[in-house]
C-alpha atoms as a PDB file:
ATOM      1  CA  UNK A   1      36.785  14.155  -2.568  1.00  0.00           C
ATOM      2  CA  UNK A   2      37.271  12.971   1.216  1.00  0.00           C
ATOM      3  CA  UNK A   3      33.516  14.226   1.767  1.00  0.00           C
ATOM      4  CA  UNK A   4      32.128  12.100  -0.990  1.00  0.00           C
ATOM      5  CA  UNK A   5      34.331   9.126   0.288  1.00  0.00           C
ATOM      6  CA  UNK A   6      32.898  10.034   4.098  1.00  0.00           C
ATOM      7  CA  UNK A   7      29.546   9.671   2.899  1.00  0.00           C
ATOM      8  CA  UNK A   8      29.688   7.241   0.423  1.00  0.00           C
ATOM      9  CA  UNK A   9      31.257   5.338   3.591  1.00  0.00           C
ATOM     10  CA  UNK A  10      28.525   6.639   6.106  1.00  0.00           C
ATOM     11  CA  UNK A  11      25.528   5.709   3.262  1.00  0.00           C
ATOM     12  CA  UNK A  12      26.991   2.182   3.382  1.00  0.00           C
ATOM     13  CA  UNK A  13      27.244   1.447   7.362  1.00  0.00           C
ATOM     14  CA  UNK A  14      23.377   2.756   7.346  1.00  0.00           C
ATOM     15  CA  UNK A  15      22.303   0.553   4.659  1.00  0.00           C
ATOM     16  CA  UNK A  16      24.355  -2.152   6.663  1.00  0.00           C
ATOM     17  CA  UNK A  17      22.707  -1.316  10.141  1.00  0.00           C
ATOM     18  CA  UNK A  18      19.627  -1.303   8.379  1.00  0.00           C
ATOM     19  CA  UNK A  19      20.285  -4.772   6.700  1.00  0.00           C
ATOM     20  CA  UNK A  20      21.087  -6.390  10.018  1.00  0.00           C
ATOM     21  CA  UNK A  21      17.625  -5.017  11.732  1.00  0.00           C
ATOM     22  CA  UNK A  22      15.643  -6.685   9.394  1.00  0.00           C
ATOM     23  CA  UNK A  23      17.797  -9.796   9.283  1.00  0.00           C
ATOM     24  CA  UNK A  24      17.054  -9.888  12.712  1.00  0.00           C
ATOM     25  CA  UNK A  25      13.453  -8.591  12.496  1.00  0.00           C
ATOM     26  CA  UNK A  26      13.292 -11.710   9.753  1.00  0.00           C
ATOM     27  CA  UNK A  27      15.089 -14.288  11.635  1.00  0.00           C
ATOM     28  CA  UNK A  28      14.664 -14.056  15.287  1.00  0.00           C
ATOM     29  CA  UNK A  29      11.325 -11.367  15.726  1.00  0.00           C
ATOM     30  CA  UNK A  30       8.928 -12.414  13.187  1.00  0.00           C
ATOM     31  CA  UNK A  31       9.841 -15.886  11.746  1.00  0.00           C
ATOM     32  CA  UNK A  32      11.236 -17.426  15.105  1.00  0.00           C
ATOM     33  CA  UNK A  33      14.249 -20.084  13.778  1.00  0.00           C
ATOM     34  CA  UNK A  34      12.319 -21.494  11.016  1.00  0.00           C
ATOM     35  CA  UNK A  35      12.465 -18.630   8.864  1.00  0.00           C
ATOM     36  CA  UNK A  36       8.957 -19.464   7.613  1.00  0.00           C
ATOM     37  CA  UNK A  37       6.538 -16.591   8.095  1.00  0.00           C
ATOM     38  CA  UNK A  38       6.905 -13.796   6.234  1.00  0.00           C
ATOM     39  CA  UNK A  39       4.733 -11.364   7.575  1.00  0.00           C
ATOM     40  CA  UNK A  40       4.366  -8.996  10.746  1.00  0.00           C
ATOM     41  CA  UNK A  41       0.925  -9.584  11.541  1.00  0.00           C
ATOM     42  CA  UNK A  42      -2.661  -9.300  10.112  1.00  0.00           C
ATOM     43  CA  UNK A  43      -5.447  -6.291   9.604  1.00  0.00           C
ATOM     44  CA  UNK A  44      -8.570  -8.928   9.119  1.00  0.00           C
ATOM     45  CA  UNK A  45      -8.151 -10.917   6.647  1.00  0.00           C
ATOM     46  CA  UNK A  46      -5.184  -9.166   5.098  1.00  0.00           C
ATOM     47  CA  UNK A  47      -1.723  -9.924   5.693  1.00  0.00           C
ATOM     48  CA  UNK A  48       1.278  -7.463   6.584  1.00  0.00           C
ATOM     49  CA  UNK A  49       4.108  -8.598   4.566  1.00  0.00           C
ATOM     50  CA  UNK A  50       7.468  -7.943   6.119  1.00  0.00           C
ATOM     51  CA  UNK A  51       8.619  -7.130   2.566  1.00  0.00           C
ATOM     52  CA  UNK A  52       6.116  -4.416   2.408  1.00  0.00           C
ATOM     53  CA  UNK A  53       7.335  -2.976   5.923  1.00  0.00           C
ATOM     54  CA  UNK A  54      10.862  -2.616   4.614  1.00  0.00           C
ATOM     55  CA  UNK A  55      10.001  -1.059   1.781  1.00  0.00           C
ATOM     56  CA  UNK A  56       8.004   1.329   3.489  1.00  0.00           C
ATOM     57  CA  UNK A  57      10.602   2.022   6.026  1.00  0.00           C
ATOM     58  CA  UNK A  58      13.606   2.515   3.023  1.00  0.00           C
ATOM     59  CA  UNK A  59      10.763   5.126   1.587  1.00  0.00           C
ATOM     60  CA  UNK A  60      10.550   6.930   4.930  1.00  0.00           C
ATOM     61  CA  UNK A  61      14.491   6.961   5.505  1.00  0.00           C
ATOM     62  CA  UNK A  62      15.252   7.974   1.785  1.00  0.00           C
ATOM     63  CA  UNK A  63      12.283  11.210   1.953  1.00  0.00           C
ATOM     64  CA  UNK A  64      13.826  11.914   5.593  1.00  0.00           C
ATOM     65  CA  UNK A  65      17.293  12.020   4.488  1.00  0.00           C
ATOM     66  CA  UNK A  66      16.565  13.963   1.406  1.00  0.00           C
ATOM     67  CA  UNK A  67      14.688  16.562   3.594  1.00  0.00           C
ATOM     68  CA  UNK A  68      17.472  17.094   5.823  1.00  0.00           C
ATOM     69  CA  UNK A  69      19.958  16.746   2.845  1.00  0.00           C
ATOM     70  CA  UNK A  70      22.145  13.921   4.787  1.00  0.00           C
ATOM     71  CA  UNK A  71      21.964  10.703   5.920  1.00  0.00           C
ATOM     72  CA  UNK A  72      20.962   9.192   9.018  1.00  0.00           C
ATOM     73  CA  UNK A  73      21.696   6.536  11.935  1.00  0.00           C
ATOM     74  CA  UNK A  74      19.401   4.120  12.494  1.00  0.00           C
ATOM     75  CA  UNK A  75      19.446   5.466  16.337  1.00  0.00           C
ATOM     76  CA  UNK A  76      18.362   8.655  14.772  1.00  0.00           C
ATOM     77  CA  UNK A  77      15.787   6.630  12.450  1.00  0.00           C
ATOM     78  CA  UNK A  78      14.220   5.159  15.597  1.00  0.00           C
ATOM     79  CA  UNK A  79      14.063   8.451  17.602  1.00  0.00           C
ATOM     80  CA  UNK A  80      12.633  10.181  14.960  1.00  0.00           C
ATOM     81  CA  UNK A  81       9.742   7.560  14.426  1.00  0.00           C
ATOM     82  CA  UNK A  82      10.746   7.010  10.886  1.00  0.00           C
ATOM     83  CA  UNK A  83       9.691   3.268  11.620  1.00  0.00           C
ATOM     84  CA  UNK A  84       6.733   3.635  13.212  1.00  0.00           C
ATOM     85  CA  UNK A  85       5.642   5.973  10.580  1.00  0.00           C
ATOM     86  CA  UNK A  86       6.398   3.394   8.197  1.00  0.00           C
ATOM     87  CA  UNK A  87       4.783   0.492  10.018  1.00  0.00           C
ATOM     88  CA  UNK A  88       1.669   2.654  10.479  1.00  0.00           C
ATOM     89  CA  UNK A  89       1.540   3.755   6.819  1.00  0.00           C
ATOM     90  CA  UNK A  90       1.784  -0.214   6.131  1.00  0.00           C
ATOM     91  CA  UNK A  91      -1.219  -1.115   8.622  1.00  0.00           C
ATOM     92  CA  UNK A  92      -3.092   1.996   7.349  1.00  0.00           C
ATOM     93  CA  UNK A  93      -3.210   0.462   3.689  1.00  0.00           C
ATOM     94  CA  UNK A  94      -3.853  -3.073   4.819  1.00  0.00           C
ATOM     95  CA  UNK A  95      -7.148  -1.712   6.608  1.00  0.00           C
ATOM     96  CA  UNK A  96      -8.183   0.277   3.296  1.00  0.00           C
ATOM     97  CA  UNK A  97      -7.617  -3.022   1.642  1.00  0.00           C
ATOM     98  CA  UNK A  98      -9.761  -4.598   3.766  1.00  0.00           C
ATOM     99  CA  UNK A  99     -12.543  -2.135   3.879  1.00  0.00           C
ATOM    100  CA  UNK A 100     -12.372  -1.994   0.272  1.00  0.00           C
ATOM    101  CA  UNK A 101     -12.389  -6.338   0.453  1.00  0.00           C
ATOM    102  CA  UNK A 102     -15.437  -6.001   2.682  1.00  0.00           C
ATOM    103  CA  UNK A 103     -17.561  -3.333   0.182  1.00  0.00           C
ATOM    104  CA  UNK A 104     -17.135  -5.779  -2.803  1.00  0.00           C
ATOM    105  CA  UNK A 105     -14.828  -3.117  -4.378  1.00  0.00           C
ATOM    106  CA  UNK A 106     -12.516  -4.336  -6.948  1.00  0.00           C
ATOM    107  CA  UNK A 107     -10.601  -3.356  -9.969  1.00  0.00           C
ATOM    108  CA  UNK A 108     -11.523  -5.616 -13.317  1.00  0.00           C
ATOM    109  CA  UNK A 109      -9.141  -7.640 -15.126  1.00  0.00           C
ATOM    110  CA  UNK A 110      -9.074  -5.312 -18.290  1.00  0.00           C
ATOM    111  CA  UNK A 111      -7.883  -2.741 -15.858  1.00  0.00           C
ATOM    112  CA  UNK A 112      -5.234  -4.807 -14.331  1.00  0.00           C
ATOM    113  CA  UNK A 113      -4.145  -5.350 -18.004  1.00  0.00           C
ATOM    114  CA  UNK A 114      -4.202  -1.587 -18.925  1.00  0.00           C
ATOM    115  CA  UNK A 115      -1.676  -0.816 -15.989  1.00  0.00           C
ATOM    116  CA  UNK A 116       0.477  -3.926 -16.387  1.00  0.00           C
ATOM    117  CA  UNK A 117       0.966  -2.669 -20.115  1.00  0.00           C
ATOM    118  CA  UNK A 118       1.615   1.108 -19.806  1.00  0.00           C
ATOM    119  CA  UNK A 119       4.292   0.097 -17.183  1.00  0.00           C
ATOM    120  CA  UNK A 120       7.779   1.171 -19.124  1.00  0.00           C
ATOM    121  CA  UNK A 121       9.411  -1.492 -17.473  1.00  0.00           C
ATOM    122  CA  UNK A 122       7.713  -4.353 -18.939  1.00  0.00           C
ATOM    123  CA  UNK A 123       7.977  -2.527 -23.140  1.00  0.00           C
ATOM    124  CA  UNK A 124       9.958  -3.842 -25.520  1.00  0.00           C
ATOM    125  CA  UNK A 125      12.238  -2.096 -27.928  1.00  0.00           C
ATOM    126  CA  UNK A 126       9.545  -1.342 -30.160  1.00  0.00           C
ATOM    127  CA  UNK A 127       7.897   0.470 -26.835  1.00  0.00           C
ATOM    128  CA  UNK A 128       4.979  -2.058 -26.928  1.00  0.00           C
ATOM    129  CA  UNK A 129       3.899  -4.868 -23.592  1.00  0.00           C
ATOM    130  CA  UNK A 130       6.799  -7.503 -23.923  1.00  0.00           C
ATOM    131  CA  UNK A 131       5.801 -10.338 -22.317  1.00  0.00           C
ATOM    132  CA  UNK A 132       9.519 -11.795 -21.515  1.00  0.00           C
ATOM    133  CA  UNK A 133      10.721  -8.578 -20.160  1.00  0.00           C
ATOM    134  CA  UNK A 134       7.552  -8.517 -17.907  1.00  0.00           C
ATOM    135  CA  UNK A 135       8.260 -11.987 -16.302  1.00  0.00           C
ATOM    136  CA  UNK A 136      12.217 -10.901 -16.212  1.00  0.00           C
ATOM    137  CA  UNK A 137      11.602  -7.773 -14.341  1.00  0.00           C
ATOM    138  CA  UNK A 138       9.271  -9.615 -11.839  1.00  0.00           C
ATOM    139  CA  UNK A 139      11.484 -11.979 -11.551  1.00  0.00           C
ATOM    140  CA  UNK A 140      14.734 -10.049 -10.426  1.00  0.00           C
ATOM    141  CA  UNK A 141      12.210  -8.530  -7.803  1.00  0.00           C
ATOM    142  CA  UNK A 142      11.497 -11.640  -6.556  1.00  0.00           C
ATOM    143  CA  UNK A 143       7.839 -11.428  -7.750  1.00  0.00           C
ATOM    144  CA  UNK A 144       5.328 -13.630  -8.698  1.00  0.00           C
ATOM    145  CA  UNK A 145       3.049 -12.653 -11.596  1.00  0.00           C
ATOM    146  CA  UNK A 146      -0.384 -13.288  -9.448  1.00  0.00           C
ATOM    147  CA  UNK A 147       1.683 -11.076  -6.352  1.00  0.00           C
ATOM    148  CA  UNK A 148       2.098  -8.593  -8.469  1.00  0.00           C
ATOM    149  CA  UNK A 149      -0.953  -8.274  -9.781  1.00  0.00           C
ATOM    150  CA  UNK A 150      -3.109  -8.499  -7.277  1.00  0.00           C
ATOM    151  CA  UNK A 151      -1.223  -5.634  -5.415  1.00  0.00           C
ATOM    152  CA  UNK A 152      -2.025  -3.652  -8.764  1.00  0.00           C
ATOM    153  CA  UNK A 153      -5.625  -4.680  -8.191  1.00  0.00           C
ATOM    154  CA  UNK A 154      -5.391  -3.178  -4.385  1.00  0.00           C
ATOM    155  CA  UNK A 155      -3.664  -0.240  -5.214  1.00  0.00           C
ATOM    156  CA  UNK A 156      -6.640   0.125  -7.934  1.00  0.00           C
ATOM    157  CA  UNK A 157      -9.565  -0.377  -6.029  1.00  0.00           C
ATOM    158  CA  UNK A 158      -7.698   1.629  -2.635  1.00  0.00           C
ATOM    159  CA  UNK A 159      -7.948   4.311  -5.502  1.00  0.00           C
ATOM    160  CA  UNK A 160     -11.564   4.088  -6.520  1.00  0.00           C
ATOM    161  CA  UNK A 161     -12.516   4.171  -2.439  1.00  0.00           C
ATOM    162  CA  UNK A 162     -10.099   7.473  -1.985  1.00  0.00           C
ATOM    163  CA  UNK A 163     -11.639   9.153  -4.730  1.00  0.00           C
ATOM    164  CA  UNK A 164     -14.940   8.292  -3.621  1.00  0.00           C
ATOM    165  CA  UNK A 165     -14.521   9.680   0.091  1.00  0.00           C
ATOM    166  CA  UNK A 166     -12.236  12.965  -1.415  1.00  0.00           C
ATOM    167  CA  UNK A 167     -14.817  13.795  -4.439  1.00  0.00           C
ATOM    168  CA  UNK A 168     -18.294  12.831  -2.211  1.00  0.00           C
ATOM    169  CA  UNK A 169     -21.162  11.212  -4.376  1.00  0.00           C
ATOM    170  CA  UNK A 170     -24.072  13.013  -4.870  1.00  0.00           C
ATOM    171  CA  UNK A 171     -27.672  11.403  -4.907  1.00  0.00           C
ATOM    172  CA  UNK A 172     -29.714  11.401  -7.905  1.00  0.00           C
ATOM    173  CA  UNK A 173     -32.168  14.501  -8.548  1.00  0.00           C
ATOM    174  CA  UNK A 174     -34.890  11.737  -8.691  1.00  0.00           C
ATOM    175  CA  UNK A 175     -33.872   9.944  -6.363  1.00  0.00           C
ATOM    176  CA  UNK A 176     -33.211  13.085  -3.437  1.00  0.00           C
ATOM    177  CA  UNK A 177     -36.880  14.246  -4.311  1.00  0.00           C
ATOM    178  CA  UNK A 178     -38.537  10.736  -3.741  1.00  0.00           C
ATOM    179  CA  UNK A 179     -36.589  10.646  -0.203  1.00  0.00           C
ATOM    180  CA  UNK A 180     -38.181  14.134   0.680  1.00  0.00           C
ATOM    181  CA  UNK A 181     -41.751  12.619  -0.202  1.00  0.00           C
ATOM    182  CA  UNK A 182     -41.580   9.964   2.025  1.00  0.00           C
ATOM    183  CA  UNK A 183     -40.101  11.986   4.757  1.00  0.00           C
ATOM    184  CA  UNK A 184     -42.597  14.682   4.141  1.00  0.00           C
ATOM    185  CA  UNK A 185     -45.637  12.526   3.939  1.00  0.00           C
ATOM    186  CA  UNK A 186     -48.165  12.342   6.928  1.00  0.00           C
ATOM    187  CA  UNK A 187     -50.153   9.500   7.698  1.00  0.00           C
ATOM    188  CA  UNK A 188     -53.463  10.491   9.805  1.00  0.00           C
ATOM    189  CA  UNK A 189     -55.726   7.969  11.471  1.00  0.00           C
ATOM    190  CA  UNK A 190     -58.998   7.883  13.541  1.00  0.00           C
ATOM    191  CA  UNK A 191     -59.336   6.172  16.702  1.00  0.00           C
ATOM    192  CA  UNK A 192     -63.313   4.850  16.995  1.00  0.00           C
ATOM    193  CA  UNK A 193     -64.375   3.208  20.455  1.00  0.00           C
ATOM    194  CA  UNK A 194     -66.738  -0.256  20.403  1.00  0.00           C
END
């Protein structure tokens, strides 16, 4: 019982520790005193949402401290790397957002739909796409609807690129045989003097 207590106590002062870090990430590091950017920085066009950051970071702590089967300081976070790993994993998917942005790659809006339906979350009773529970849900996430799914639409098309790269695309038949003709022709020519 005291051991359940003594980490029920030490779970809370990390979650605390970790609360005040971005509270002061958010109001002194990345907004300044007006409080209104929300984001750490940019990869192109893309924007690194602080939101995304600390969700990334919670990820990393929650995986590490299952690992190691306890929890952890956020001293012990920091000399670990846990938040550079998570602020790299952030920037990492920004830049395949962009490279996908720049390729023309994108997900279609029947796909969109597809996902935003076979999420359980957002089903009724009757287990089909209820539209209330769908703007609920978002809601107590502070989410907008277009937020939401756009980042579907990124994770989506990040998808179709990393498949792509992992699977390789292979050329044609026809198309493989008419590059070896051209590369194969020769092209001979007589030199005459006037």
């Amino acid at each position: 019982m005291a051991t359940k207590k003594k980490s029920g106590a030490s779970k809370l002062a990390v979650w605390i520790i970790v609360g005040l870090l971005m509270f002061g990430m958010i109001g002194f590091g990345a907004a300044g005193f007006n409080g209104t950017q929300r984001s750490l920085g940019k990869v192109g066009d893309k924007t690194v949402s602080i939101s995304s950051y600390s969700t990334a970071l919670q990820n990393e702590m929650a995986e590490f401290q299952e690992q190691i089967g306890r929890d952890i300081t956020p001293q012990e976070m920091q000399a670990i790397g846990l938040d550079q790993r998570a602020l790299n994993r952030v920037i990492s998917t920004r830049a395949l957002d962009q490279l996908v942005t720049d390729l023309g790659l994108s997900a279609g809006d029947e796909r969109v739909r597809e996902q935003v339906v076979e999420i359980s979350a957002f089903q009724g009773l009757d287990g089909e796409f209820d539209r209330e529970a769908y703007a609920e849900v978002l809601q107590r996430n502070n989410l907008k609807e277009a937020d939401f799914e756009t980042s579907l639409r990124e994770d989506a098309a990040r998808r179709i690129l990393q498949e792509a790269v992992l699977t390789g695309v292979t050329a044609p038949e026809a198309y493989a045989k008419a590059m070896v003709a051209y590369l194969a022709e020769t092209r001979d020519f007589s030199w005459a003097r006037l």
